[in-house]
PDB file of N, CA and C in Angstrom:
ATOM      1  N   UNK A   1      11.288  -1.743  14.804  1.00  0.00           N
ATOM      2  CA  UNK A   1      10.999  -1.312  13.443  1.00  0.00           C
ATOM      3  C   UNK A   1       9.648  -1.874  13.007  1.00  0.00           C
ATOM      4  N   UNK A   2       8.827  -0.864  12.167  1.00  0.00           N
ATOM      5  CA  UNK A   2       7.542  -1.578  11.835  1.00  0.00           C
ATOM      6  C   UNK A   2       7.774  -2.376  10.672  1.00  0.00           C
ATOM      7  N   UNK A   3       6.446  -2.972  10.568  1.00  0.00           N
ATOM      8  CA  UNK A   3       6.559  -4.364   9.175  1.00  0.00           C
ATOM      9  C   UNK A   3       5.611  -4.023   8.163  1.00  0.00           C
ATOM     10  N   UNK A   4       5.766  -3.190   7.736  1.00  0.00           N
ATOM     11  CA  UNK A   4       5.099  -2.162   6.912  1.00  0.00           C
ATOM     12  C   UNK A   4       4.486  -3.417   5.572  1.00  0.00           C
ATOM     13  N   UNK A   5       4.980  -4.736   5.504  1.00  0.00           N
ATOM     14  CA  UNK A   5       4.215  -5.398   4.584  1.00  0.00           C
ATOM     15  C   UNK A   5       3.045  -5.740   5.720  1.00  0.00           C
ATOM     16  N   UNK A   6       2.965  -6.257   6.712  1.00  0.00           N
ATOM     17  CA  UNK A   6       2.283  -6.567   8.015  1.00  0.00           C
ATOM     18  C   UNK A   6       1.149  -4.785   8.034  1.00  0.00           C
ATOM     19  N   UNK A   7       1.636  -4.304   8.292  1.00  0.00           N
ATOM     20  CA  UNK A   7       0.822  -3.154   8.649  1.00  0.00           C
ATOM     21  C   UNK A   7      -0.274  -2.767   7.120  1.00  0.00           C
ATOM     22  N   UNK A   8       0.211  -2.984   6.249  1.00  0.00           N
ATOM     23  CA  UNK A   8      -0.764  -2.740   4.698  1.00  0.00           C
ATOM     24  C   UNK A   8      -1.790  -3.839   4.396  1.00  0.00           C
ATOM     25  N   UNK A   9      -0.948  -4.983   4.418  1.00  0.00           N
ATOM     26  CA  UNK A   9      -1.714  -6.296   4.587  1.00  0.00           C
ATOM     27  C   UNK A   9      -3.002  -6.338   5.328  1.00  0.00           C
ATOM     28  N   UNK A  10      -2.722  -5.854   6.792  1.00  0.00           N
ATOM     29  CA  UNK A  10      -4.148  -5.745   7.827  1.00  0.00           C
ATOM     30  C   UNK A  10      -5.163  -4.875   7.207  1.00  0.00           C
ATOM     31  N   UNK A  11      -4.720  -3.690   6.736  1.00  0.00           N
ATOM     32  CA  UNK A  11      -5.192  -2.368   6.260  1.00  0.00           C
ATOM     33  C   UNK A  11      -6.030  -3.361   5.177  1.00  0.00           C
ATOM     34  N   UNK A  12      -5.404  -3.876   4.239  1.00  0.00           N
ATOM     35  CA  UNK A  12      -6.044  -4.009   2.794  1.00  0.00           C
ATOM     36  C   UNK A  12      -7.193  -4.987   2.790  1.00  0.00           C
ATOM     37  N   UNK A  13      -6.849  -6.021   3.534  1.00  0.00           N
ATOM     38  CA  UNK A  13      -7.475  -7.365   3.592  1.00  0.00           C
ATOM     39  C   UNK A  13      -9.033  -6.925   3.811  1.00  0.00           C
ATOM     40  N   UNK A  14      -8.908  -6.125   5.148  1.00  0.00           N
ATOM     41  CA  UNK A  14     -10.572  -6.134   5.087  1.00  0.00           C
ATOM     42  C   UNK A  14     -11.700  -5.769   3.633  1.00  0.00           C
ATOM     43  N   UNK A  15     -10.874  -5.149   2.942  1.00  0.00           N
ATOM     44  CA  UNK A  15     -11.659  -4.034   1.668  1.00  0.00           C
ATOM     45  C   UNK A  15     -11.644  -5.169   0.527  1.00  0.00           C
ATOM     46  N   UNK A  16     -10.785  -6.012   0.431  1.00  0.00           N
ATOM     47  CA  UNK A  16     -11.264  -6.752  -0.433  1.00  0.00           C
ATOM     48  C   UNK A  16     -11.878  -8.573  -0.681  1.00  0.00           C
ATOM     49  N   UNK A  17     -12.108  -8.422  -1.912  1.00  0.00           N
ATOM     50  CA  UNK A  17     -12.634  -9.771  -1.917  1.00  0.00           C
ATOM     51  C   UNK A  17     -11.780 -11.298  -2.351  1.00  0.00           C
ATOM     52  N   UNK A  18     -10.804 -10.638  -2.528  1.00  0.00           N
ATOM     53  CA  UNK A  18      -9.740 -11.984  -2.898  1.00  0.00           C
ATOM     54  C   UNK A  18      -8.458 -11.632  -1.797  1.00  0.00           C
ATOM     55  N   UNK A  19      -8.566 -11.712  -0.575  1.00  0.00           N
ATOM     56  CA  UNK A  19      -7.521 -11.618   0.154  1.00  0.00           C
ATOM     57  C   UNK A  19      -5.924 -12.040  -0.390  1.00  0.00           C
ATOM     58  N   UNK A  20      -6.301 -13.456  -0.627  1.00  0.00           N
ATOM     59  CA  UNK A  20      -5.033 -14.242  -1.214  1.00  0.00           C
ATOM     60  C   UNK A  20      -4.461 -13.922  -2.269  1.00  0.00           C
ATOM     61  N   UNK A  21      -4.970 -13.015  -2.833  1.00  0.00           N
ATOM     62  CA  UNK A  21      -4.113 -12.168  -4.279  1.00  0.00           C
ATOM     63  C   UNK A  21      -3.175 -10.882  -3.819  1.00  0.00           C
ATOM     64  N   UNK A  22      -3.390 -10.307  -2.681  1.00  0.00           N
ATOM     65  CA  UNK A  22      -2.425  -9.655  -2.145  1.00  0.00           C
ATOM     66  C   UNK A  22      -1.191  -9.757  -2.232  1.00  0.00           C
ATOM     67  N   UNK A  23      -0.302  -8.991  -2.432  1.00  0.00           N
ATOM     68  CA  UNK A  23       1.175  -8.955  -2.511  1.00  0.00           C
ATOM     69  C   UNK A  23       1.960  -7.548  -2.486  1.00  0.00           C
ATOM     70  N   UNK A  24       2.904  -7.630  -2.090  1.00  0.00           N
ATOM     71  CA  UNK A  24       3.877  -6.328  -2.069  1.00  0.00           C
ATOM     72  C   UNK A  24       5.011  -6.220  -2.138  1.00  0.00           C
ATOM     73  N   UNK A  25       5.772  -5.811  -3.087  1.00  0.00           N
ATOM     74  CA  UNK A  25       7.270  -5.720  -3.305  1.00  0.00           C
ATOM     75  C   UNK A  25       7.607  -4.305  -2.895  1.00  0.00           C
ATOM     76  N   UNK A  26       9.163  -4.954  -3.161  1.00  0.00           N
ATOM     77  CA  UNK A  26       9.647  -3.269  -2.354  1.00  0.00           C
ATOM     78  C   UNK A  26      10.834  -2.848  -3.461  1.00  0.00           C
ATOM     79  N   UNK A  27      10.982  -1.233  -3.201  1.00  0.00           N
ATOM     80  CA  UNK A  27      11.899  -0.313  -3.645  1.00  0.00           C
ATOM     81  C   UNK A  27      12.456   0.304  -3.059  1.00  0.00           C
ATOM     82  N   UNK A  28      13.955   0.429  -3.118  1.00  0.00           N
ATOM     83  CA  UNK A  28      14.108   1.882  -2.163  1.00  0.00           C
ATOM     84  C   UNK A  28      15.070   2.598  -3.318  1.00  0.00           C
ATOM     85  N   UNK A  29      15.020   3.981  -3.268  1.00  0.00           N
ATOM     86  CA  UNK A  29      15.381   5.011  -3.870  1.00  0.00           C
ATOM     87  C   UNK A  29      16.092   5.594  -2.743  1.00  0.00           C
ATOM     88  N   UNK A  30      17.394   7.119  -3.167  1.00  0.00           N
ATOM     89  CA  UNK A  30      17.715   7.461  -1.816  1.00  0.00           C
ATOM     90  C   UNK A  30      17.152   8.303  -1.018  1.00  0.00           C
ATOM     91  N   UNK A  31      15.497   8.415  -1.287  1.00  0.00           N
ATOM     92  CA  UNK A  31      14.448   9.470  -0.298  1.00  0.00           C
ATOM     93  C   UNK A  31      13.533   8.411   0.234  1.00  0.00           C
ATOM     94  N   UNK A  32      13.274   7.350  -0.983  1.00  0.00           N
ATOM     95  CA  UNK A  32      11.820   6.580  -0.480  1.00  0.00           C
ATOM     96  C   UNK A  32      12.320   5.173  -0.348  1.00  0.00           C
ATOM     97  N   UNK A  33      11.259   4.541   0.504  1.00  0.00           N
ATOM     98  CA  UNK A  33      11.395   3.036   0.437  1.00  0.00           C
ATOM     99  C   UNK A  33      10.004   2.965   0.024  1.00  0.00           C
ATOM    100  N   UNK A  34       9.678   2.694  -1.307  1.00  0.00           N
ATOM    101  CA  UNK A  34       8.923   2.176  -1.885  1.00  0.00           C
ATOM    102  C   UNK A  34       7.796   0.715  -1.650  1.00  0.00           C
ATOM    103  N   UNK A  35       6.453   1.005  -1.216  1.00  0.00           N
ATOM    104  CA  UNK A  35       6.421  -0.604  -1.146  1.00  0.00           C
ATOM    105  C   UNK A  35       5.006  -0.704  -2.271  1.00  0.00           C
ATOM    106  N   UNK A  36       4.979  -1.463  -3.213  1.00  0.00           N
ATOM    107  CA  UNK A  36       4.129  -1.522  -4.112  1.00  0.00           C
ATOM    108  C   UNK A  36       3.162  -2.670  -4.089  1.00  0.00           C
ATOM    109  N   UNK A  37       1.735  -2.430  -3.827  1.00  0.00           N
ATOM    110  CA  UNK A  37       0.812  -3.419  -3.419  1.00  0.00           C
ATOM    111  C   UNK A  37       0.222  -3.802  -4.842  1.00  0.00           C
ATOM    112  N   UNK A  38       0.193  -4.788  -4.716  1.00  0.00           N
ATOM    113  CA  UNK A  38      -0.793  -5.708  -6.164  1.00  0.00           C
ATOM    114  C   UNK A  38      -1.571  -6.544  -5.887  1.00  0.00           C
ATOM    115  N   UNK A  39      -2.777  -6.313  -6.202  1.00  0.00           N
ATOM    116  CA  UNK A  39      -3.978  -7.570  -5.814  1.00  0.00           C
ATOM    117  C   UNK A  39      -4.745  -7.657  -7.111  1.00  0.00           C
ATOM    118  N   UNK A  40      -5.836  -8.555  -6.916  1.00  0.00           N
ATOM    119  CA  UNK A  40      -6.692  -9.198  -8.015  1.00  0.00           C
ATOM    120  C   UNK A  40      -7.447  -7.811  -8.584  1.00  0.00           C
ATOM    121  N   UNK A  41      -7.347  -7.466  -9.967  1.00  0.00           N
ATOM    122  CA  UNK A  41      -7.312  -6.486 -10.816  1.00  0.00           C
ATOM    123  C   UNK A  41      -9.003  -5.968 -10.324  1.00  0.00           C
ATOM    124  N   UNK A  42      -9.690  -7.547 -10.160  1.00  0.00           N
ATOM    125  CA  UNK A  42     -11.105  -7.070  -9.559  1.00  0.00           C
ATOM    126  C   UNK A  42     -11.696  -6.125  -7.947  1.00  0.00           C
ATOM    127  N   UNK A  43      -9.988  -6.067  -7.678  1.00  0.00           N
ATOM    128  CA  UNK A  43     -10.333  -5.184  -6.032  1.00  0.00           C
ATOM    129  C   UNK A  43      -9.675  -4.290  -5.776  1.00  0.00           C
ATOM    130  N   UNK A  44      -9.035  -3.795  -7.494  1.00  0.00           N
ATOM    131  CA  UNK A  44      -8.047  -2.423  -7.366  1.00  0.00           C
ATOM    132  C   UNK A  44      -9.221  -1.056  -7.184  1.00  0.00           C
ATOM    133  N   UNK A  45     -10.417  -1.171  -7.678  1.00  0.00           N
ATOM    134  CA  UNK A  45     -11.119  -0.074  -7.171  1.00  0.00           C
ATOM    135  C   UNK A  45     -11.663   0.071  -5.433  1.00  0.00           C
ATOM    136  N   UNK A  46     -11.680  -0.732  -5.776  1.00  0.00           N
ATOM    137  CA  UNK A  46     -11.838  -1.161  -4.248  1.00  0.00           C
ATOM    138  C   UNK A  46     -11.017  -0.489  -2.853  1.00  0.00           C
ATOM    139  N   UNK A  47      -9.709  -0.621  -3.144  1.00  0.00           N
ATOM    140  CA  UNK A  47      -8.705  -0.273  -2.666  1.00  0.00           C
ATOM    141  C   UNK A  47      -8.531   1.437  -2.931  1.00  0.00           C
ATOM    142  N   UNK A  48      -8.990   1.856  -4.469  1.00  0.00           N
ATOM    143  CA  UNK A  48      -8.785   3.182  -4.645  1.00  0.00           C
ATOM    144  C   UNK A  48      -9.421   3.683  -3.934  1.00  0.00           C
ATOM    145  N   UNK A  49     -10.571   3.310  -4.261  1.00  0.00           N
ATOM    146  CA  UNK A  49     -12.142   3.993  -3.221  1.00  0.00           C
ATOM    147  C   UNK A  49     -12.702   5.362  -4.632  1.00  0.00           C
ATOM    148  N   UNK A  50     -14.114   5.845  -3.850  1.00  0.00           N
ATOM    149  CA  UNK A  50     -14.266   6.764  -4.923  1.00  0.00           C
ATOM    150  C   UNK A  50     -13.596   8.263  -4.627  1.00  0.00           C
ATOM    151  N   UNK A  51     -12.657   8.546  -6.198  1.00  0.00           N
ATOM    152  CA  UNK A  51     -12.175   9.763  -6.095  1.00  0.00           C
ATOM    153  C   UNK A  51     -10.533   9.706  -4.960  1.00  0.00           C
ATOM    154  N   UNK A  52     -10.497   8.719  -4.989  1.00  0.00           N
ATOM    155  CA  UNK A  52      -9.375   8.545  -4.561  1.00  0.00           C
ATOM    156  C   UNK A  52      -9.525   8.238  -3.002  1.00  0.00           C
ATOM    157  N   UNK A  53     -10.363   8.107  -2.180  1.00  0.00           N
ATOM    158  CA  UNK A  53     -10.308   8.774  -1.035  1.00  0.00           C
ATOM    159  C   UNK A  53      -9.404   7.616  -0.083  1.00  0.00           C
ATOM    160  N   UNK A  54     -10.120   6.284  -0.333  1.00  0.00           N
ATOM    161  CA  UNK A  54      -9.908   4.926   0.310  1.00  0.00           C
ATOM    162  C   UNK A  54      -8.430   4.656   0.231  1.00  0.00           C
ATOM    163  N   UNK A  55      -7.764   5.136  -1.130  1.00  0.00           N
ATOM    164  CA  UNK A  55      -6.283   5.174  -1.229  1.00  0.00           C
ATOM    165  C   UNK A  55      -5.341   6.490  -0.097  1.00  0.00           C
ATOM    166  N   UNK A  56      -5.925   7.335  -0.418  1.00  0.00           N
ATOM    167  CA  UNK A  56      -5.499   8.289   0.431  1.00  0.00           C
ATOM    168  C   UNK A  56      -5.545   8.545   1.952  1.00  0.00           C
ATOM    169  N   UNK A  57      -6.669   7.743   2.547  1.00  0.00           N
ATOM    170  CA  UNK A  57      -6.712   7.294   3.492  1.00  0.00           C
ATOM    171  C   UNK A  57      -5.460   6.281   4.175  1.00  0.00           C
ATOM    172  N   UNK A  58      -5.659   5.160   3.359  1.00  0.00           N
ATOM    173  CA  UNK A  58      -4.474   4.159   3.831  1.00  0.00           C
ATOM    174  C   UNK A  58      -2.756   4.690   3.553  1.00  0.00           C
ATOM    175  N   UNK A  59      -2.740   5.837   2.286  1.00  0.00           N
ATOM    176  CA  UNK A  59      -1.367   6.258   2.637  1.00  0.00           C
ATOM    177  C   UNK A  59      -1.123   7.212   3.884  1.00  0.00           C
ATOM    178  N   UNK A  60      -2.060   8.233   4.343  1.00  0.00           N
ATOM    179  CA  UNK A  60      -2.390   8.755   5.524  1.00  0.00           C
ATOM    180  C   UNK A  60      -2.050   7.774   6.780  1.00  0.00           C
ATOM    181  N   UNK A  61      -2.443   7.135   6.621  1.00  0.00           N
ATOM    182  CA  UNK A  61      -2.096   5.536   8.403  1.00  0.00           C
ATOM    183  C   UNK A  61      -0.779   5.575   7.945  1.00  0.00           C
ATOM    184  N   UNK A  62      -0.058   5.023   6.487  1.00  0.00           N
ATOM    185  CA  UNK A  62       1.136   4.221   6.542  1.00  0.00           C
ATOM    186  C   UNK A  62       2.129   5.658   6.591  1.00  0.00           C
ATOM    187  N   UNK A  63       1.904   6.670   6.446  1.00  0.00           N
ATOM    188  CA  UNK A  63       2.712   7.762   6.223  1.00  0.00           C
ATOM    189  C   UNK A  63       2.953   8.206   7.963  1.00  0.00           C
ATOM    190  N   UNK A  64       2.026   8.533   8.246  1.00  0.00           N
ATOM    191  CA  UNK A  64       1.804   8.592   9.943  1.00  0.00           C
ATOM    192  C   UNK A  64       3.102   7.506  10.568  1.00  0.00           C
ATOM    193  N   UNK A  65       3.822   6.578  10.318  1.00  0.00           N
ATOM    194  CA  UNK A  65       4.514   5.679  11.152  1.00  0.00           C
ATOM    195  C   UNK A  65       6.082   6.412  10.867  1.00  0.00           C
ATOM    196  N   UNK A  66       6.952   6.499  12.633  1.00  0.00           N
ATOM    197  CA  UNK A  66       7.713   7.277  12.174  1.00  0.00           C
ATOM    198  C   UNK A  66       8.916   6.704  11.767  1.00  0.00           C
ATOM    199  N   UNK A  67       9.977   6.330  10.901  1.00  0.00           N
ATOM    200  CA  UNK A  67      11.064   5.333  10.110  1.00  0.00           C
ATOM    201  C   UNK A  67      12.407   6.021  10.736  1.00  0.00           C
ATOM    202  N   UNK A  68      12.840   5.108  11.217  1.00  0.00           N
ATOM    203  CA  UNK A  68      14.569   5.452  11.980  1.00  0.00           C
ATOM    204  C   UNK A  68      15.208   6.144  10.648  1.00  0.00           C
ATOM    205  N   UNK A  69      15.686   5.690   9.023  1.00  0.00           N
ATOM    206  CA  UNK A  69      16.201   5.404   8.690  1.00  0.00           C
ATOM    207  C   UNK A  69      16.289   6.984   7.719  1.00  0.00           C
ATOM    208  N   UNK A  70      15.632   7.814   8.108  1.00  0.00           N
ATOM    209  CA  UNK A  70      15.680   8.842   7.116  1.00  0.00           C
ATOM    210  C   UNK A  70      14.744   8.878   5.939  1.00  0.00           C
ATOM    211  N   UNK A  71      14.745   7.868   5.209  1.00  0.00           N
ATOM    212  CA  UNK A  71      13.881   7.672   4.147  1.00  0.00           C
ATOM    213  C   UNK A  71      12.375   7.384   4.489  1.00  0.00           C
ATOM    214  N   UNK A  72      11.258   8.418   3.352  1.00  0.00           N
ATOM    215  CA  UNK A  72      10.308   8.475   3.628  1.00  0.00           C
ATOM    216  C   UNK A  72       9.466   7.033   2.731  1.00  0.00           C
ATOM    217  N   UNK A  73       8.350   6.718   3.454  1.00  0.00           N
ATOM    218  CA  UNK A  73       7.563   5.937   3.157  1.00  0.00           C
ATOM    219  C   UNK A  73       6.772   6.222   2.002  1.00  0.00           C
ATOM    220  N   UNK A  74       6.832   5.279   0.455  1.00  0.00           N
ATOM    221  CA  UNK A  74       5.805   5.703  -0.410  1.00  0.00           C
ATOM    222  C   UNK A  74       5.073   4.517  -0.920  1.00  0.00           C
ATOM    223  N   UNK A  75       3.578   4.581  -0.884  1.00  0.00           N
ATOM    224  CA  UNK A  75       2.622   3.190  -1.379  1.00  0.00           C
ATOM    225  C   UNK A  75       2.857   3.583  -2.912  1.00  0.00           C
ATOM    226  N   UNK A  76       2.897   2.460  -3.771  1.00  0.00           N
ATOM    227  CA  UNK A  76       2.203   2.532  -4.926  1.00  0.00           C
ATOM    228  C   UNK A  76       0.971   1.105  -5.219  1.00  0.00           C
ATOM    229  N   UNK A  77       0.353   1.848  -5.492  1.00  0.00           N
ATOM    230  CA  UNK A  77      -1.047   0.806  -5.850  1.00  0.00           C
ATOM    231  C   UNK A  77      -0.726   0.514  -7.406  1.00  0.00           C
ATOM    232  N   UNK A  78      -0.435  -0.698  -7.823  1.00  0.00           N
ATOM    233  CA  UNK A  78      -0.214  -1.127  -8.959  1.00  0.00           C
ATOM    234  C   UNK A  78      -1.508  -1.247  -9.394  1.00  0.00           C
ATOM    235  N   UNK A  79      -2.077  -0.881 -10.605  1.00  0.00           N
ATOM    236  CA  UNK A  79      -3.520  -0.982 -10.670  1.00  0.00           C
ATOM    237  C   UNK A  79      -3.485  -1.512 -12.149  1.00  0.00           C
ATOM    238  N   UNK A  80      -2.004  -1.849 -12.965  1.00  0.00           N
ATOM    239  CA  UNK A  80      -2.277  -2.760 -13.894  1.00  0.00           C
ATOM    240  C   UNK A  80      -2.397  -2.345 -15.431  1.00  0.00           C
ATOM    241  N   UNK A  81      -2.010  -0.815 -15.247  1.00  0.00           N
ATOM    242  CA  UNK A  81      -2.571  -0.168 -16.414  1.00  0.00           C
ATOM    243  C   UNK A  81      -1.148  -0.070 -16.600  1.00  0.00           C
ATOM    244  N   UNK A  82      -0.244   0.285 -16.147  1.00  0.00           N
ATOM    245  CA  UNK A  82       1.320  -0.172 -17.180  1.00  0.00           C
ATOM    246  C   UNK A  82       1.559  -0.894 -18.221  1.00  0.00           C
TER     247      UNK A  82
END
């Protein structure tokens, strides 16, 4: 089974500038297992990229991995505006 906090973590770290603010909690619903990334408010664009692309990219890799369990894989980028 993959370690999908392990696999985002590698992904994210390079793009930003406060590594150690990284974090990810999880959800599961009965379609998704939810995993929601939160970092230092100063490297949420960062992570978006422009126009979305840098985000869409990394759900593209994490979506690509295939899950025994039925339930599909969904990122949310907490970006703080809740």
């Amino acid at each position: 089974m993959v370690n999908f906090d392990n696999l985002i973590k590698t992904i994210v770290k390079p793009l930003v500038k406060y590594p150690n603010d990284i974090s990810i909690s999880h959800q599961d619903t009965d379609q998704f297992s939810e995993y929601i990334l939160s970092t230092n408010p100063n490297d949420v664009g960062r992570i978006i990229g422009k126009k979305g692309r840098v985000a869409q990219t990394i759900r593209t890799i994490i979506y690509s991995v295939h899950v025994n369990d039925g339930k599909r894989i969904k990122l949310v980028i907490d970006d703080g505006k809740d």
